[in-house]
Protein backbone atom coordinates (compact mmCIF):
# COMPACT_ATOMS: atom_id res chain seq x y z
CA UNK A 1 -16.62 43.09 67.32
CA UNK A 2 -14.02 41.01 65.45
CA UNK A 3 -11.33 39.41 67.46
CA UNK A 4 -7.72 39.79 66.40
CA UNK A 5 -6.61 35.90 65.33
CA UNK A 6 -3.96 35.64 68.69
CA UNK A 7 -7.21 35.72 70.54
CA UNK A 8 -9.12 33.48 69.09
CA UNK A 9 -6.29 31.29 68.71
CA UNK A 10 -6.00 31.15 72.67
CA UNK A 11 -9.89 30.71 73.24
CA UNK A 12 -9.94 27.98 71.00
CA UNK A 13 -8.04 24.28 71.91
CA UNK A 14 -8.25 23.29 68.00
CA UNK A 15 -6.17 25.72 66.80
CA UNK A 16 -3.59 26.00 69.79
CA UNK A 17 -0.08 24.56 68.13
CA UNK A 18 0.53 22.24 71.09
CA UNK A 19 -2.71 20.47 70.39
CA UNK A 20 -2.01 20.18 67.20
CA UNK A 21 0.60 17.59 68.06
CA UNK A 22 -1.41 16.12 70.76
CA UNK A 23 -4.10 15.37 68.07
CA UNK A 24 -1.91 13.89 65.57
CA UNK A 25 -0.11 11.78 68.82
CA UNK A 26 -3.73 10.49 69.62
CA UNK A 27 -4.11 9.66 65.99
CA UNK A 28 -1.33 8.22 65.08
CA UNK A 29 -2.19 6.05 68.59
CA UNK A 30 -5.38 5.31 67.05
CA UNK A 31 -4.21 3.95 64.13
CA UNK A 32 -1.56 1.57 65.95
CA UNK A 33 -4.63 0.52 68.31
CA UNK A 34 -6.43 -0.32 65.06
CA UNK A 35 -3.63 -2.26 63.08
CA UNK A 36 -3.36 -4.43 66.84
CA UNK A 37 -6.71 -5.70 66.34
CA UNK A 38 -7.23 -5.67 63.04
CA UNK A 39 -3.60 -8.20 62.94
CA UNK A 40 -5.26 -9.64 65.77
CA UNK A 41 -8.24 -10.79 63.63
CA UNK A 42 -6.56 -11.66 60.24
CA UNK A 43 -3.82 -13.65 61.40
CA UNK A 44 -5.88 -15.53 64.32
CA UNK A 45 -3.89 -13.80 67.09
CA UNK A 46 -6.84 -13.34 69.55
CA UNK A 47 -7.36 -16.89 69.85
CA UNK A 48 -3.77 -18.09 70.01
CA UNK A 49 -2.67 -15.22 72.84
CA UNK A 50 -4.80 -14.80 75.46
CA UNK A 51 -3.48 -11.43 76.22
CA UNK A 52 -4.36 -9.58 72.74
CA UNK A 53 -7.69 -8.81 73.53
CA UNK A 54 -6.89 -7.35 76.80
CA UNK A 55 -4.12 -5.18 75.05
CA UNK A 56 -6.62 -4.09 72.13
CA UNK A 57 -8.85 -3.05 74.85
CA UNK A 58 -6.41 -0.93 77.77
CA UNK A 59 -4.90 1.25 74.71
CA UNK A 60 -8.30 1.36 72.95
CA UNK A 61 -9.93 2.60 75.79
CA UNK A 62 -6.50 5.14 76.51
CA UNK A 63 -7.13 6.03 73.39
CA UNK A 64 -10.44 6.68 73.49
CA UNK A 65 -9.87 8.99 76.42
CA UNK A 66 -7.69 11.08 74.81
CA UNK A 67 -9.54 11.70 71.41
CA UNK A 68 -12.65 12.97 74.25
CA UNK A 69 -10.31 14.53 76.81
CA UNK A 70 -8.66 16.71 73.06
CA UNK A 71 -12.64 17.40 72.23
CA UNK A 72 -13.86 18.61 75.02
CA UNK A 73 -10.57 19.82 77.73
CA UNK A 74 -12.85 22.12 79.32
CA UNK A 75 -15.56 19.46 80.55
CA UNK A 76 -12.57 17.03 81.94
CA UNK A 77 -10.47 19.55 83.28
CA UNK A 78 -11.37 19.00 86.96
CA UNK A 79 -10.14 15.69 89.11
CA UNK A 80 -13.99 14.48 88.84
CA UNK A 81 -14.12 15.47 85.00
CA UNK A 82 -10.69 13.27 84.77
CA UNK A 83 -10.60 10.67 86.80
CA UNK A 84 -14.38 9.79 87.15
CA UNK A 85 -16.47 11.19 83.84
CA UNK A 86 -14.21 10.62 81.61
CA UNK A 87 -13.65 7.23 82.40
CA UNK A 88 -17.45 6.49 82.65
CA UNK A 89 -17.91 8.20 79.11
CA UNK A 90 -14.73 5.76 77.75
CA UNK A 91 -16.84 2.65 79.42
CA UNK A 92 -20.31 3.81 78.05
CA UNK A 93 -18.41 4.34 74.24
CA UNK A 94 -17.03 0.60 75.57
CA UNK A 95 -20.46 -0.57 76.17
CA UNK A 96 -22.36 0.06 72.87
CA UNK A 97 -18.89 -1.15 70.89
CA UNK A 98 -19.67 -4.80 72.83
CA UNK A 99 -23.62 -4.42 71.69
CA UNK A 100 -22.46 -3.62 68.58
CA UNK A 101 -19.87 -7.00 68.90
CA UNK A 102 -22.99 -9.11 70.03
CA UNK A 103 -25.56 -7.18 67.57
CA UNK A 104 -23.34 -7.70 64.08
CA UNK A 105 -20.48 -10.21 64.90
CA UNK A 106 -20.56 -13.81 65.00
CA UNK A 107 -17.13 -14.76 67.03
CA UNK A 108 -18.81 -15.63 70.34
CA UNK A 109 -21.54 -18.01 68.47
CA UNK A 110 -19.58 -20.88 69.78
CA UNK A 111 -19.27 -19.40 73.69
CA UNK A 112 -20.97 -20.14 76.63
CA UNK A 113 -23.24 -17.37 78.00
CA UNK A 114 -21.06 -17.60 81.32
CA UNK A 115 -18.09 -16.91 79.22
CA UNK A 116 -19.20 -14.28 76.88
CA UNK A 117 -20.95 -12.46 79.87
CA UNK A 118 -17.18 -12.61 81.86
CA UNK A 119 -15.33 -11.65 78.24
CA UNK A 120 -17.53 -8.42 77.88
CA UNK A 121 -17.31 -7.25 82.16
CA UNK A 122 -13.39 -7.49 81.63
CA UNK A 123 -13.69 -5.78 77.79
CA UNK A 124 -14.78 -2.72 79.66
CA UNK A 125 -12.95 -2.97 83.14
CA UNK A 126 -10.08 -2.42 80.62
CA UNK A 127 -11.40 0.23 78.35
CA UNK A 128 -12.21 1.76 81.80
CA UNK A 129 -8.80 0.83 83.05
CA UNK A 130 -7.21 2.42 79.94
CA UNK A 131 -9.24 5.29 80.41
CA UNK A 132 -7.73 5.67 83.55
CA UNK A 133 -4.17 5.23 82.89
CA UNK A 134 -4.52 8.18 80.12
CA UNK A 135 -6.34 10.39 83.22
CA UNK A 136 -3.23 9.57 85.22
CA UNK A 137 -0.86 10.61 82.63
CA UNK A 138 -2.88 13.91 81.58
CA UNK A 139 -2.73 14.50 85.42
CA UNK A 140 1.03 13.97 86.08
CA UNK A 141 1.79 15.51 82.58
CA UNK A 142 -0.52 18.71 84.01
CA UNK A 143 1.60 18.83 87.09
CA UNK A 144 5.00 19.25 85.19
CA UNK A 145 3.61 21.47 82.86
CA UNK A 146 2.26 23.66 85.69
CA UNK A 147 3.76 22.89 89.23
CA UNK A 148 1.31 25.53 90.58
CA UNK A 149 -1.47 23.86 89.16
CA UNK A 150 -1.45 20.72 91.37
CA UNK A 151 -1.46 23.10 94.66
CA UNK A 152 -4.74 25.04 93.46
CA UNK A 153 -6.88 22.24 95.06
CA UNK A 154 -8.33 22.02 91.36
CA UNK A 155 -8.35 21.54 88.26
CA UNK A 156 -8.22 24.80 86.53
CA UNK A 157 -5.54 27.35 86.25
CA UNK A 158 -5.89 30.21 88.02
């Protein structure tokens, strides 16, 4: 049986107009993320403020959460899904991004193992971090969307 379009249209997050601007917010946040580091590496910015990598990395990893959270709403719908797999899934993307750093890069040729071992545990507490901060604002922006929503004791609408 073939589904009238206003049907599918409501089954499907993709094509639902409000995620349409959520996907070209988390975009356009993506791209911003991206011009951060990539100023960050062409103009020497990481090494002159100490901050810049832990900036690159909170919104990267905010970011991150909301490019999976806009793939796949359904699987991080629930307080777990949000606030505790999504966040892991954010720090496991995190992870194989710093094997990737220590695999094809050669910045930390020059670093101690102490200090490239303490640059890469607070790399991902702030991926994770940022991960969290975007599960806190899906939450709170879920709770003025849908007051009701918040008393349910979970996650999904009734």
């Amino acid at each position: 049986m073939i589904e009238p379009v206003s049907v599918v249209e409501e089954k499907n997050v993709w094509y639902r107009p409000h995620r349409r601007g959520a996907w070209a917010t988390a975009l356009v946040w993506g791209a911003a993320v991206s011009m951060l580091h990539f100023a960050g590496l062409a103009y020497g910015i990481y090494t002159e403020i100490w901050w810049w990598d832990l900036l690159t990395h909170s919104t990267s990893g905010f970011g991150v959460a909301a490019l999976l959270y806009l793939a796949w709403t359904d699987g991080f719908r629930s307080r777990f899904g949000l606030f505790v797999l999504l966040p892991v899934c954010v720090l496991c993307i995190g992870t194989w991004f710093e094997v990737y750093e220590r695999l094809f890069k050669d910045f930390w040729w020059g670093w101690s193992r102490s200090f490239y071992v303490e640059d890469t545990a607070i790399d991902l507490v702030l991926d994770t971090a940022g991960a969290l901060a975007f599960a806190c604002v899906q939450w709170l922006y879920g709770r003025v969307r849908n007051p009701a929503r918040g008393r349910t004791g979970s996650g999904r609408q009734p």
